[in-house]
Protein backbone atom coordinates (compact mmCIF):
# COMPACT_ATOMS: atom_id res chain seq x y z
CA UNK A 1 73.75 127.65 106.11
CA UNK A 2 71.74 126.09 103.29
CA UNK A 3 70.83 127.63 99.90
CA UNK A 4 68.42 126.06 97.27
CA UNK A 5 68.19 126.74 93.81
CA UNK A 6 65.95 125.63 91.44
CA UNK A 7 67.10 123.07 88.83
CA UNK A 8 64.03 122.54 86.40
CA UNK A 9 65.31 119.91 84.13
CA UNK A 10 63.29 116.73 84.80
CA UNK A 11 64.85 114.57 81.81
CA UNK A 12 63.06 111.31 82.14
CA UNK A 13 63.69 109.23 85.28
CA UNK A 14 65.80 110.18 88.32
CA UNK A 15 64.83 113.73 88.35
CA UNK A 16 65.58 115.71 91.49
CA UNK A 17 63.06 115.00 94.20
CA UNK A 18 60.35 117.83 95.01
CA UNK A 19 62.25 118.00 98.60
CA UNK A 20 65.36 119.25 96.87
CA UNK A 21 64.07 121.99 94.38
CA UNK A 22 61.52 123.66 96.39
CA UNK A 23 61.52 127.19 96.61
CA UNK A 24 63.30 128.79 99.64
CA UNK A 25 60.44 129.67 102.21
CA UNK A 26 60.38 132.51 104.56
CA UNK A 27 61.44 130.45 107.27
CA UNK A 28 64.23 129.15 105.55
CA UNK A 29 65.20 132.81 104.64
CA UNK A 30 65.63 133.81 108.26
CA UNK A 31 67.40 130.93 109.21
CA UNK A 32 69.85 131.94 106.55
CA UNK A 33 69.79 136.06 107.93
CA UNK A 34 70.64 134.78 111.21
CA UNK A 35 73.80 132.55 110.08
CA UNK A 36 74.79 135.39 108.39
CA UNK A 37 74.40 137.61 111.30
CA UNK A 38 76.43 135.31 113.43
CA UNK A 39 79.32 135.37 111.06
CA UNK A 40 79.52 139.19 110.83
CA UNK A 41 79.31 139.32 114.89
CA UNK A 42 81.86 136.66 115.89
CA UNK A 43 84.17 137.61 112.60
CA UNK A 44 87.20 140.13 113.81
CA UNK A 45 88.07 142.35 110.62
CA UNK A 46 91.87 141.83 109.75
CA UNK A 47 94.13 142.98 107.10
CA UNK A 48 94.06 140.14 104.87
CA UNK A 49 91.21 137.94 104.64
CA UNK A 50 91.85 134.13 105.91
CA UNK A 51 90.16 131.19 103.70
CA UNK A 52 88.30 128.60 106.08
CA UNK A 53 89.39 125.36 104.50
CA UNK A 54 87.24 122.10 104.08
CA UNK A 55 88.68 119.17 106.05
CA UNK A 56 90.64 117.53 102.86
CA UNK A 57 92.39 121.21 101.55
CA UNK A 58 91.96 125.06 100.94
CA UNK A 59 90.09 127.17 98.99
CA UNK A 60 92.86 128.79 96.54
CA UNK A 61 95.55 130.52 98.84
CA UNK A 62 96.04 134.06 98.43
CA UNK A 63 99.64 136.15 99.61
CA UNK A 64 99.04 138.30 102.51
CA UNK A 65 99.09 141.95 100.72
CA UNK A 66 96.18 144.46 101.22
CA UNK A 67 95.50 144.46 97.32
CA UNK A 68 94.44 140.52 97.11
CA UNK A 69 90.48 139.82 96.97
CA UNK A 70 89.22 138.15 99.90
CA UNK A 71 88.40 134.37 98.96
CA UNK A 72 85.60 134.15 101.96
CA UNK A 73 82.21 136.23 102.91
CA UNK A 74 83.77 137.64 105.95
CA UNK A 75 87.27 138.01 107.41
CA UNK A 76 88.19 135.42 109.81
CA UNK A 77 90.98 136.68 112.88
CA UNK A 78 93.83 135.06 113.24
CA UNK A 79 94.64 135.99 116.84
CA UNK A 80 91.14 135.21 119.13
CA UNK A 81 90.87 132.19 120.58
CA UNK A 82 87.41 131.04 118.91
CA UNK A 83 86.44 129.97 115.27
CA UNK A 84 83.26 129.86 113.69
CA UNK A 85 82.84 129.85 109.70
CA UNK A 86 80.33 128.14 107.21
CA UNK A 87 80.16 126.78 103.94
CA UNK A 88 77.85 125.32 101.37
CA UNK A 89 78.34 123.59 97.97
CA UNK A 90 75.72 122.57 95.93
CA UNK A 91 76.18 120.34 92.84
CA UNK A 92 74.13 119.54 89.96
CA UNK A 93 74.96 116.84 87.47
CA UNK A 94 73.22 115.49 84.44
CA UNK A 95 73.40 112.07 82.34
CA UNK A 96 72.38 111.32 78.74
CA UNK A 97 70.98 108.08 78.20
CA UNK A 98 73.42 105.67 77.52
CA UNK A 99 73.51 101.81 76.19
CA UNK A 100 72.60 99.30 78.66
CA UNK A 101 72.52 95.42 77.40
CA UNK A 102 70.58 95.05 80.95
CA UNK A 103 70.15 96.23 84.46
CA UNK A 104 69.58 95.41 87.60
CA UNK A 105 68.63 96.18 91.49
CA UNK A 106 71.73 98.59 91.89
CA UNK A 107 72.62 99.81 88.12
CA UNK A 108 73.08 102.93 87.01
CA UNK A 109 69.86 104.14 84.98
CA UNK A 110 70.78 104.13 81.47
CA UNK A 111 67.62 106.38 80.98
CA UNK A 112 68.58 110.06 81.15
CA UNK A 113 68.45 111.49 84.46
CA UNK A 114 69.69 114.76 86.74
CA UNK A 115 70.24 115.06 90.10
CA UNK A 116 71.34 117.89 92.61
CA UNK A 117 73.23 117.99 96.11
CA UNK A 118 73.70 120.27 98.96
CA UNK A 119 75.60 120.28 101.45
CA UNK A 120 75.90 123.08 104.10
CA UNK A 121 78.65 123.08 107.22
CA UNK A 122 78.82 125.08 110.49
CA UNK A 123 82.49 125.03 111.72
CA UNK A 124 83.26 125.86 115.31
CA UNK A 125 86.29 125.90 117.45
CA UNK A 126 87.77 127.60 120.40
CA UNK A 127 91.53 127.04 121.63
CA UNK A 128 91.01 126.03 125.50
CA UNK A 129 94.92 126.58 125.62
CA UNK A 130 97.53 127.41 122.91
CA UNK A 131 98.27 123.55 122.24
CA UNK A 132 94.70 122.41 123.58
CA UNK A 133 91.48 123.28 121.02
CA UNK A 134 88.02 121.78 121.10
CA UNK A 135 86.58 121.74 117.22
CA UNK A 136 83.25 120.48 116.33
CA UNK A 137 80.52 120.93 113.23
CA UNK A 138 77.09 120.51 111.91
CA UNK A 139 75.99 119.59 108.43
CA UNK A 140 72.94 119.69 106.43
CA UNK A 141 72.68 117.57 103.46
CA UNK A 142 69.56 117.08 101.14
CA UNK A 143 68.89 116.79 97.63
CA UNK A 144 70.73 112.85 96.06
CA UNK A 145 72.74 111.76 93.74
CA UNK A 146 72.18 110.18 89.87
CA UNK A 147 70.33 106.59 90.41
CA UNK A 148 71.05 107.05 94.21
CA UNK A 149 74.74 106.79 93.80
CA UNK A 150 74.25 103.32 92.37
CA UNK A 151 76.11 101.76 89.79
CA UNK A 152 79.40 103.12 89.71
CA UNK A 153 82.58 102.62 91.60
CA UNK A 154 84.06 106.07 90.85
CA UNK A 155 80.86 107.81 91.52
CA UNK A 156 80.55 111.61 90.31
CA UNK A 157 79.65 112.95 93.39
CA UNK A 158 81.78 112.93 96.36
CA UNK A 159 78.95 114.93 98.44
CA UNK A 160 76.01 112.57 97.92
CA UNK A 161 75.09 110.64 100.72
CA UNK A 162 74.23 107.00 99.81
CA UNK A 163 71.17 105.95 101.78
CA UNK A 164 68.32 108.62 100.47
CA UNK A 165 66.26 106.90 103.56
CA UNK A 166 68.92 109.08 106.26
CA UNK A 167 67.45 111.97 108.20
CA UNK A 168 67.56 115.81 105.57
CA UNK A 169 67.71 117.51 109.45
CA UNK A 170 71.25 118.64 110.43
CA UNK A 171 73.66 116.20 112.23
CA UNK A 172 76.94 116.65 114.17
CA UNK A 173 79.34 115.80 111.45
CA UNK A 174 82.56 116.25 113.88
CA UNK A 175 83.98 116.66 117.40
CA UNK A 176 87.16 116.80 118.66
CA UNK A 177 89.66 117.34 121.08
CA UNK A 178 92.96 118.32 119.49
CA UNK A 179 96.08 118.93 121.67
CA UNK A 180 99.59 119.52 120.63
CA UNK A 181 102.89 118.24 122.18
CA UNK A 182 105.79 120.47 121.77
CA UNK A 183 108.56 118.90 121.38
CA UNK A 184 110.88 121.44 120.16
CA UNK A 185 111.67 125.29 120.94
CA UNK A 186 111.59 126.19 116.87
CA UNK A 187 108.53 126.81 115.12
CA UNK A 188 107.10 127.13 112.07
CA UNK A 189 103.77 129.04 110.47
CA UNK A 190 100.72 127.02 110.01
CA UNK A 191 97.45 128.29 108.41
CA UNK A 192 94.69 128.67 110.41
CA UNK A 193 91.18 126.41 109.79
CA UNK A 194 88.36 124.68 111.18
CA UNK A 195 90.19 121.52 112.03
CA UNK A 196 93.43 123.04 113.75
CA UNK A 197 93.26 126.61 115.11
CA UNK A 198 97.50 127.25 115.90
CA UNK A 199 98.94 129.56 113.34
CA UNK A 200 102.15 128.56 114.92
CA UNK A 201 103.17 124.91 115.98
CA UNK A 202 106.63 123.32 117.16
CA UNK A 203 108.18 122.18 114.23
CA UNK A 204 109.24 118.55 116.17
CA UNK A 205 105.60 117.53 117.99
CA UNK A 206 102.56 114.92 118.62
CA UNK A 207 99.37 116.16 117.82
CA UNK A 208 96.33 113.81 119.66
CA UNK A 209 92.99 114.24 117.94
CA UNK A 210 90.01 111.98 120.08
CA UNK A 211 86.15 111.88 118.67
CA UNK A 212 84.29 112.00 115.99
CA UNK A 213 86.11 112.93 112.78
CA UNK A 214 86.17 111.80 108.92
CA UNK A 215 88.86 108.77 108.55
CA UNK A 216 90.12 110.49 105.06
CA UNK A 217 90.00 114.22 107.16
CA UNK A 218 93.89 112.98 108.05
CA UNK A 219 94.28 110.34 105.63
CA UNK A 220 95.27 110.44 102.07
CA UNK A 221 95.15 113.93 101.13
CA UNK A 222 96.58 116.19 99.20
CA UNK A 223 96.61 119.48 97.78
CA UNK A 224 95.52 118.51 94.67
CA UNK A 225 92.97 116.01 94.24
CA UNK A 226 91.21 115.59 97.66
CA UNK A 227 88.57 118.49 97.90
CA UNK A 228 84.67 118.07 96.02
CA UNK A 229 84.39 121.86 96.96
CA UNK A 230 86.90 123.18 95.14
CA UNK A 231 88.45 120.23 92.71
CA UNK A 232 87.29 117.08 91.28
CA UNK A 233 83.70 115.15 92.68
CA UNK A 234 84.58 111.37 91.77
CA UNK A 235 85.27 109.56 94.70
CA UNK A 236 88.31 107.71 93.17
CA UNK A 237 90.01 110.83 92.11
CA UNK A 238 89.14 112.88 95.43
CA UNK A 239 90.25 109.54 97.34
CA UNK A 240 92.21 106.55 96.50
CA UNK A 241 89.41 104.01 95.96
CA UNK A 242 90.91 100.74 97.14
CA UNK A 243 91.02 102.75 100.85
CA UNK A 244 87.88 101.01 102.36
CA UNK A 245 88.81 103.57 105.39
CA UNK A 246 85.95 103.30 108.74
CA UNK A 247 82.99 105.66 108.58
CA UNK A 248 79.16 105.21 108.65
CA UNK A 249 76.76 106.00 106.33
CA UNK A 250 77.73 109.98 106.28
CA UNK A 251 81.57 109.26 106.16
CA UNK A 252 81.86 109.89 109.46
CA UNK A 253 83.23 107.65 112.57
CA UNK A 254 84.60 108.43 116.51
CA UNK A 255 88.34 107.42 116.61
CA UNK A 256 91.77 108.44 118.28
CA UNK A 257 94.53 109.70 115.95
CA UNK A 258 98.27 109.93 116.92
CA UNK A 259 100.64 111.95 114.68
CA UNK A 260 104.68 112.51 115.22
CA UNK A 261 106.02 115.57 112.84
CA UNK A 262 109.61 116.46 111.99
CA UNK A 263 110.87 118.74 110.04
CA UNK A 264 110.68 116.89 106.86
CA UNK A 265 108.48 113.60 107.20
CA UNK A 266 106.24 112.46 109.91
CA UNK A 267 103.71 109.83 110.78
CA UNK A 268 100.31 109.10 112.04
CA UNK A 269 98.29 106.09 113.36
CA UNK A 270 94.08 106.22 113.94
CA UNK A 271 92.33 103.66 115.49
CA UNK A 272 88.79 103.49 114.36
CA UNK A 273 84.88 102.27 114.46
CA UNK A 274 83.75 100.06 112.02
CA UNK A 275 79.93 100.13 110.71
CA UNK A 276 78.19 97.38 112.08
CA UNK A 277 77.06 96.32 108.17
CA UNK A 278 78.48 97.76 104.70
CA UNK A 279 77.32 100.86 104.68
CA UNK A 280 75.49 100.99 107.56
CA UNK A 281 74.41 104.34 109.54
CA UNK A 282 75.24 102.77 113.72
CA UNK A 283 78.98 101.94 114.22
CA UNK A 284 80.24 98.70 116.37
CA UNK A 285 81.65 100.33 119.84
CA UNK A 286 83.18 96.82 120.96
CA UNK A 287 86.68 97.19 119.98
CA UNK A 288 87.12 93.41 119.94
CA UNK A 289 84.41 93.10 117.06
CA UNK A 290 85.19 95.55 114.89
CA UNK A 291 87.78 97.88 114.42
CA UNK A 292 89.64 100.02 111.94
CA UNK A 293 93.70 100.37 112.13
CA UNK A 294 95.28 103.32 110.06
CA UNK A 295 98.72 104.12 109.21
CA UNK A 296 100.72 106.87 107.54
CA UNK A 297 104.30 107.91 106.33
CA UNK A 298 104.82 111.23 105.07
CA UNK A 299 108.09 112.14 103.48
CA UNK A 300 109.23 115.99 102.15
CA UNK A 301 112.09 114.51 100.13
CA UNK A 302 114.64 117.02 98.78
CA UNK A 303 117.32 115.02 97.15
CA UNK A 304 117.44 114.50 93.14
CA UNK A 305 115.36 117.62 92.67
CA UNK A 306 112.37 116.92 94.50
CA UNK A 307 111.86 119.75 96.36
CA UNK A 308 108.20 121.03 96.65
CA UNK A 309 107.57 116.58 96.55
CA UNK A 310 105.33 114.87 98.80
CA UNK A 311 105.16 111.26 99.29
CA UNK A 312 102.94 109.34 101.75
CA UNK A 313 102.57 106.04 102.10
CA UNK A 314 99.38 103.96 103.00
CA UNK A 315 98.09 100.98 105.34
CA UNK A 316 95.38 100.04 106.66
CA UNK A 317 93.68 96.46 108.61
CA UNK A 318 89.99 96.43 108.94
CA UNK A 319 88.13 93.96 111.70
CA UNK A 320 84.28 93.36 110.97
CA UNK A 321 81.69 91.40 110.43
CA UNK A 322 82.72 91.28 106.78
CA UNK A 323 81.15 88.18 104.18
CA UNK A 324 83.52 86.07 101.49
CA UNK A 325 83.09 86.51 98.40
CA UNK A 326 84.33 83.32 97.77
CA UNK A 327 82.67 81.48 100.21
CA UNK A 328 79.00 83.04 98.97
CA UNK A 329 79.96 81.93 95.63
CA UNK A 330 79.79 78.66 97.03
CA UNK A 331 77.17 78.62 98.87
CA UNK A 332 75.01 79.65 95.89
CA UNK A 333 76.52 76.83 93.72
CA UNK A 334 75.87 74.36 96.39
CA UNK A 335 72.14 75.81 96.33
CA UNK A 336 72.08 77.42 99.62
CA UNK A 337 71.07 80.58 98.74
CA UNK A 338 69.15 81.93 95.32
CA UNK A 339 72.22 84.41 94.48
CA UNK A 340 75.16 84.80 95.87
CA UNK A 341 74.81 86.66 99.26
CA UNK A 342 77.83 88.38 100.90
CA UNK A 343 76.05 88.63 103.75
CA UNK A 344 74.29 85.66 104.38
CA UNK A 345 77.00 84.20 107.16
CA UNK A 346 77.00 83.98 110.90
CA UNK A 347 78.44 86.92 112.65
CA UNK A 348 82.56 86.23 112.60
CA UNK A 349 85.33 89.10 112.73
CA UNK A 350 86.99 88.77 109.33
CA UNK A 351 90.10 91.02 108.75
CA UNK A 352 90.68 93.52 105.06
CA UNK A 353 93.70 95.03 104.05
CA UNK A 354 95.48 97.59 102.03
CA UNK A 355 98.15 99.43 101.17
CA UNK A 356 98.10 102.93 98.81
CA UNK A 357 101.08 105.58 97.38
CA UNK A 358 99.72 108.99 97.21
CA UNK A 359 102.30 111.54 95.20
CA UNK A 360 102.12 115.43 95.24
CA UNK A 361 104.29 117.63 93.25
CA UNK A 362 104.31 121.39 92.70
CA UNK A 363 106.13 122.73 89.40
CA UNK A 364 106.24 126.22 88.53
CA UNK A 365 103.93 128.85 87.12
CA UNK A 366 101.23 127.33 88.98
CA UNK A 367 101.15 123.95 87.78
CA UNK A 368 100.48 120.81 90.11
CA UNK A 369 100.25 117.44 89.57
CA UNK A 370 99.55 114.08 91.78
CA UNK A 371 99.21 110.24 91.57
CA UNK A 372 97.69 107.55 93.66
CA UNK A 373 97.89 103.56 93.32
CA UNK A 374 95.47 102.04 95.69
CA UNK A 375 95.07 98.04 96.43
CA UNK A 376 93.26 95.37 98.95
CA UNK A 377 93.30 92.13 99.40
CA UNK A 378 89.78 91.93 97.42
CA UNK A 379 88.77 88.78 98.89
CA UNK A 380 86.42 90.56 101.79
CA UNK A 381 83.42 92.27 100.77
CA UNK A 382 83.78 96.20 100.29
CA UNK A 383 82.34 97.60 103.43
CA UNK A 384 82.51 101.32 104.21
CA UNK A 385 83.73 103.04 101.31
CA UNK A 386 83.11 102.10 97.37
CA UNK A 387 83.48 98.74 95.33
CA UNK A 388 87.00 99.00 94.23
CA UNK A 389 89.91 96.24 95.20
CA UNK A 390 92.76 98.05 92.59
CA UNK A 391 93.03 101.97 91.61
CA UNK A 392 95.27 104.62 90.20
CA UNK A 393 95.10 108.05 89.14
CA UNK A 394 96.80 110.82 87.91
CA UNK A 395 95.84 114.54 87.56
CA UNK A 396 97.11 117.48 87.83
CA UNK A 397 95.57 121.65 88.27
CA UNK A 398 96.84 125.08 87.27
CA UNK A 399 96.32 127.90 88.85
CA UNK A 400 94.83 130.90 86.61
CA UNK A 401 97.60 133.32 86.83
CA UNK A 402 98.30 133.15 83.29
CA UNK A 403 94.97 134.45 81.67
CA UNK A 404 94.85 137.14 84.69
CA UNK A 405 92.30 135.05 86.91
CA UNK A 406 94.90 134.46 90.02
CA UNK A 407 92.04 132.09 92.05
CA UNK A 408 90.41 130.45 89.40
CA UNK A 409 91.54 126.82 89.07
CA UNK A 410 91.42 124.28 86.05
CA UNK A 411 91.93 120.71 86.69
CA UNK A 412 91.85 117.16 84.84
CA UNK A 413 92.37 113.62 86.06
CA UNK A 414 91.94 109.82 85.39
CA UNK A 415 91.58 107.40 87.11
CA UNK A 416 90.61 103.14 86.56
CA UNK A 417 89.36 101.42 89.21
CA UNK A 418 89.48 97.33 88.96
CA UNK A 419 88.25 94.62 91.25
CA UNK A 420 89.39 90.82 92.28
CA UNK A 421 88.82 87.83 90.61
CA UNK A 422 86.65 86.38 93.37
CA UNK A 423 84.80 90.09 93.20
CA UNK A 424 84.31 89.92 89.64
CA UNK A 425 82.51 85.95 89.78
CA UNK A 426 80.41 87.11 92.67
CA UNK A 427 79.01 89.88 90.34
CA UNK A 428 78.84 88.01 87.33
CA UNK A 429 76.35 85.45 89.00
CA UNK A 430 74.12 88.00 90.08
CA UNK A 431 75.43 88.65 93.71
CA UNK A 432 74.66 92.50 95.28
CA UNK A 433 77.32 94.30 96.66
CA UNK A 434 76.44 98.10 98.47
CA UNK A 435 76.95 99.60 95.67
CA UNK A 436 77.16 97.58 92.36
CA UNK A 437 75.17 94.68 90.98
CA UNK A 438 73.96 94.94 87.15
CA UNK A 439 72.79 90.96 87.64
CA UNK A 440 75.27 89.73 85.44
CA UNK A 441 79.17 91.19 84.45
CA UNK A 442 80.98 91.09 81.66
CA UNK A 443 84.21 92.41 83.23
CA UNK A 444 86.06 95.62 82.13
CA UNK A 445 88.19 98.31 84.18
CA UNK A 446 86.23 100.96 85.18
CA UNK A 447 87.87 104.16 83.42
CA UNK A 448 86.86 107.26 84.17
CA UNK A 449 88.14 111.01 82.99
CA UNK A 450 87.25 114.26 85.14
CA UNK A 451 87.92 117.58 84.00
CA UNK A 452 86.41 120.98 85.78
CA UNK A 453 87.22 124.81 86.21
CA UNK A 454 86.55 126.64 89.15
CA UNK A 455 85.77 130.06 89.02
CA UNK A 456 86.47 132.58 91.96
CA UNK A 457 83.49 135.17 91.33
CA UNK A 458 83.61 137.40 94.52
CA UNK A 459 84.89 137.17 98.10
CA UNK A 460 83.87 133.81 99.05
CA UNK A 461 81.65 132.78 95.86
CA UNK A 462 83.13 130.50 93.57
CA UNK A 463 81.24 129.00 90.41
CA UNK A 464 82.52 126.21 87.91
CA UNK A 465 81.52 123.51 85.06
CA UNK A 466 82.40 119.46 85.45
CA UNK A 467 82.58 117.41 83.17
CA UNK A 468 82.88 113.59 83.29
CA UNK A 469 82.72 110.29 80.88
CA UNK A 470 83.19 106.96 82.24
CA UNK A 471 83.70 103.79 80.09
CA UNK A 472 82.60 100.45 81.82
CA UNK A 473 80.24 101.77 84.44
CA UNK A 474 80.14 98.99 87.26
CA UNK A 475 83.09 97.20 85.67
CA UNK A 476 80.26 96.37 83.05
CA UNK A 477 81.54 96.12 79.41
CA UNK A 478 77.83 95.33 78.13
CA UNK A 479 76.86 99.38 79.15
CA UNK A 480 78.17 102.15 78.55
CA UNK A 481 79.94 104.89 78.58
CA UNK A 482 78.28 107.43 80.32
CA UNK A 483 78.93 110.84 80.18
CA UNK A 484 77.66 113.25 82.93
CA UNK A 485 78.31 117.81 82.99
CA UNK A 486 77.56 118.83 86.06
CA UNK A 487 78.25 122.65 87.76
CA UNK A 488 78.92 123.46 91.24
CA UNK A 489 78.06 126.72 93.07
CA UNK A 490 80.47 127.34 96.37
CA UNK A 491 80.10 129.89 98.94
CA UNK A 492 82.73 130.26 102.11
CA UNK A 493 81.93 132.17 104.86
């Protein structure tokens, strides 16, 4: 499903490309009709109407009574064996021009610019068995991102793509087989979605998952802070920035994930394709090249008062072609190369690491709040996520019971990103990373504040302002700070 609205503010350079604000066509219309059509067919009505949740959380849950608004287009069952749902989230964001001692290839434009994304999903699922499900989607995703989601660690935008030269046409985002392992007679209620279809599982089990998923689909969520659809749209407050997880251009890479859950902690592993260069679109399928290792502990601690607490604790071990910063700081010095270039090395598996905390807690009255410290080894280049070698955050939402708006959500965060010393030289002398490279650095944390409300409007239409200012962009103290409103229009079928 893909709507496209019009955004007709071309202030100065970076203005949305004609491709991304042309008028819906007939064509386009139908295609839309038919989605629609689907959805109503294959859609069983049911008392209470079921959110479809994006892979990272939920739309805003609702209590099963009859007198709660439905938070998606059409009801979804909860007893036949198939799924099929859509969604698509459009966001426009705006800059200001901004000081800027300099620039260079991969800055952020200091000039004022706008930019708008869009990115539509088809989820489908059928349950082969009642612990054995086959899950797959499509996405579409056009429009871009402010200066090509250049120049900033914590970029706004969590949906932007960032190569503009990819494919618009739609694309198999995901495909998997999941199958659950009982491993205990008692069970407990789980909420139906696009990436499991049980709405009960064994409360001791495995879960397999094999194919093509999104790394941070399983990894490092929570409830809080981990959805651009519903919450915040910086990529360092959505996820913890220091996570170089595997994925290709999209976000996207084929994998096999292992999980053990208990009753009140459990733990998963995912072994994963690497990119065969930074941010490259084709992944390495020889294991003994590249690779991605994953680990997770999640703990439900109840002791001391912690109930409604999650903890879950990070690592990861990277193997890929990956350049030195320190050794292409050398190599320039020694007048080898004109800059320093990361990649400018014979092909060699090099190894990454990292480690993160992520912390959820629920108070009452509807109030939430989460942390996340995030840190690698920063002397391997950054290679499939963003630029970042250090990170936390903090942030919290609340839910809009209090002024009568039960769904609506309002939510603020912050979050500063850092890099490594041997990061930070490589920059400074002019050296291009994936995502950063202003030609010269005068170092500075990269801060960054993000506050938004989401508004539930009817059944599965949600609208909401962003707002977001950013002191150091590109860990540059010579430009800056940026500030960038943005709004974001939701609709879950």
């Amino acid at each position: 499903m893909k709507l496209k609205f019009i955004f007709n503010i071309n202030a100065g350079y970076g203005a949305v490309p004609p491709a991304a604000s042309s008028p819906l066509h007939v064509r386009s219309f139908l295609r839309h009709a038919c989605f629609a059509l689907i959805c109503m067919a294959f859609s069983t009505p049911a008392s209470t109407a079921q959110s479809t949740e994006t892979p990272a959380s939920q739309p805003p849950s609702v209590e099963a009574v009859n007198d709660n608004p439905a938070v998606t287009m059409f009801p979804h069952s909860e007893t036949v064996r198939y799924w099929i749902s859509g969604q698509d989230n459009i966001i426009f964001q705006y800059h200001p021009s901004f000081y800027s001692k300099y620039s260079g290839p991969n800055s952020l434009d200091p000039r004022s610019e706008n930019a708008t994304s869009n990115v539509s999903t088809l989820f489908l699922g059928y349950q082969l068995r009642d612990t054995t499900e086959v899950l797959l989607d499509f996405e579409e995703a056009s429009g871009g991102g402010l200066s090509n989601a250049l120049g900033m660690a914590g970029f706004f935008n969590l949906d932007v793509v960032r190569n503009p030269a990819l494919s618009k046409a739609p694309y198999l985002a995901r495909v998997m087989l999941h199958q659950i392992i009982p491993l205990s007679r008692e069970s407990v209620e789980a909420e139906r979605g696009p990436l499991s279809l049980a709405t009960r599982v064994p409360v001791r089990r495995v879960e397999l998952r094999i194919g093509k998923f999104g790394t941070a689909d399983f990894f490092d969520n929570n409830a809080i802070g981990s959805d651009s659809h519903f919450q915040f749209m910086n990529w360092t407050i959505d996820n913890n920035g220091a996570y170089d997880y595997a994925a290709d251009t999209r976000g996207y890479t084929y994998g096999a994930l292992a999980a053990y859950y208990d009753r009140d902690w459990s733990f998963q592993f995912a072994e994963a394709l690497m990119p065969t260069v930074a941010n490259g679109p084709d992944l390495v399928w020889n294991l003994r090249k590249a690779r991605a290792e994953n680990y997770e502990l999640q703990l439900h601690p109840h002791a001391f008062g912690l109930r409604d607490t999650t903890v879950r604790l990070l690592a990861f071990e990277n193997h890929a072609n990956m350049g030195i910063y320190r050794q292409a700081i050398a190599n320039y010095l020694a007048g080898a190369t004109p800059i320093p270039e990361i990649t400018s090395h014979p092909f060699r598996t090099t190894v990454k690491y990292g480690f993160g905390v992520n912390l959820e807690k629920e108070f009452r009255h509807g109030f939430r709040g989460f942390a996340r410290w995030g840190w690698n080894e920063g002397e391997h280049e950054s290679y499939a996520y963003t630029e970042t070698d250090q990170t936390w955050a903090v942030g919290a939402d609340l839910a809009g019971d209090r002024w009568h708006r039960k769904l609506d959500k309002l939510g603020v965060a912050f979050v500063s990103n850092g890099i490594s010393k041997d990061h930070q030289r490589y920059l400074q002398l002019g050296g291009l990373g994936f995502i950063l490279g202003d030609g010269g650095l005068n170092y500075g944390r990269e801060d960054i504040v993000e506050s938004y409300y989401t508004a539930h409007i009817w059944r599965g239409l949600f609208l909401g302002p962003d707002l977001q200012h950013a002191n150091n962009p590109g860990y540059n103290r010579d430009r800056g700070p940026v500030f960038v409103p943005g709004a974001r229009f939701h609709l879950e079928f």
